[in-house]
Protein backbone atom coordinates (compact mmCIF):
# COMPACT_ATOMS: atom_id res chain seq x y z
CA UNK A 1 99.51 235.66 -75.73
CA UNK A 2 101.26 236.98 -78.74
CA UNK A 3 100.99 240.52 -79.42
CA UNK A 4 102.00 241.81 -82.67
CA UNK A 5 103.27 245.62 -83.35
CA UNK A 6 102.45 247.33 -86.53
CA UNK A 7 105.64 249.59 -87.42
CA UNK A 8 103.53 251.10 -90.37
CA UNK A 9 101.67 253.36 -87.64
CA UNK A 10 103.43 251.94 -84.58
CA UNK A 11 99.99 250.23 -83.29
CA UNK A 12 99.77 247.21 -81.38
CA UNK A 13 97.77 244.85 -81.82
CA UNK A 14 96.53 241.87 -79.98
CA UNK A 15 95.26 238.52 -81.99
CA UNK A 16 91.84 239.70 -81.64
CA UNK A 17 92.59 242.68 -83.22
CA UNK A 18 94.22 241.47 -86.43
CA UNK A 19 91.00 241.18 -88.51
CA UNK A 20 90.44 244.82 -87.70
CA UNK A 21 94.37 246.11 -88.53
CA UNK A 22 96.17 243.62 -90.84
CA UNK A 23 98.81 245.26 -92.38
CA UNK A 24 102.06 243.79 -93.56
């Protein structure tokens, strides 16, 4: 399971969540 944090707002997200937060 690869979970991927988003240092823009410090939000993880899981793989089923990246449609939903995808930020780069």
């Amino acid at each position: 399971m690869i979970i991927m944090i988003d240092f823009s707002n410090l939000i993880i997200s899981s793989p089923s969540a990246l449609p939903l937060h995808v930020r780069s």
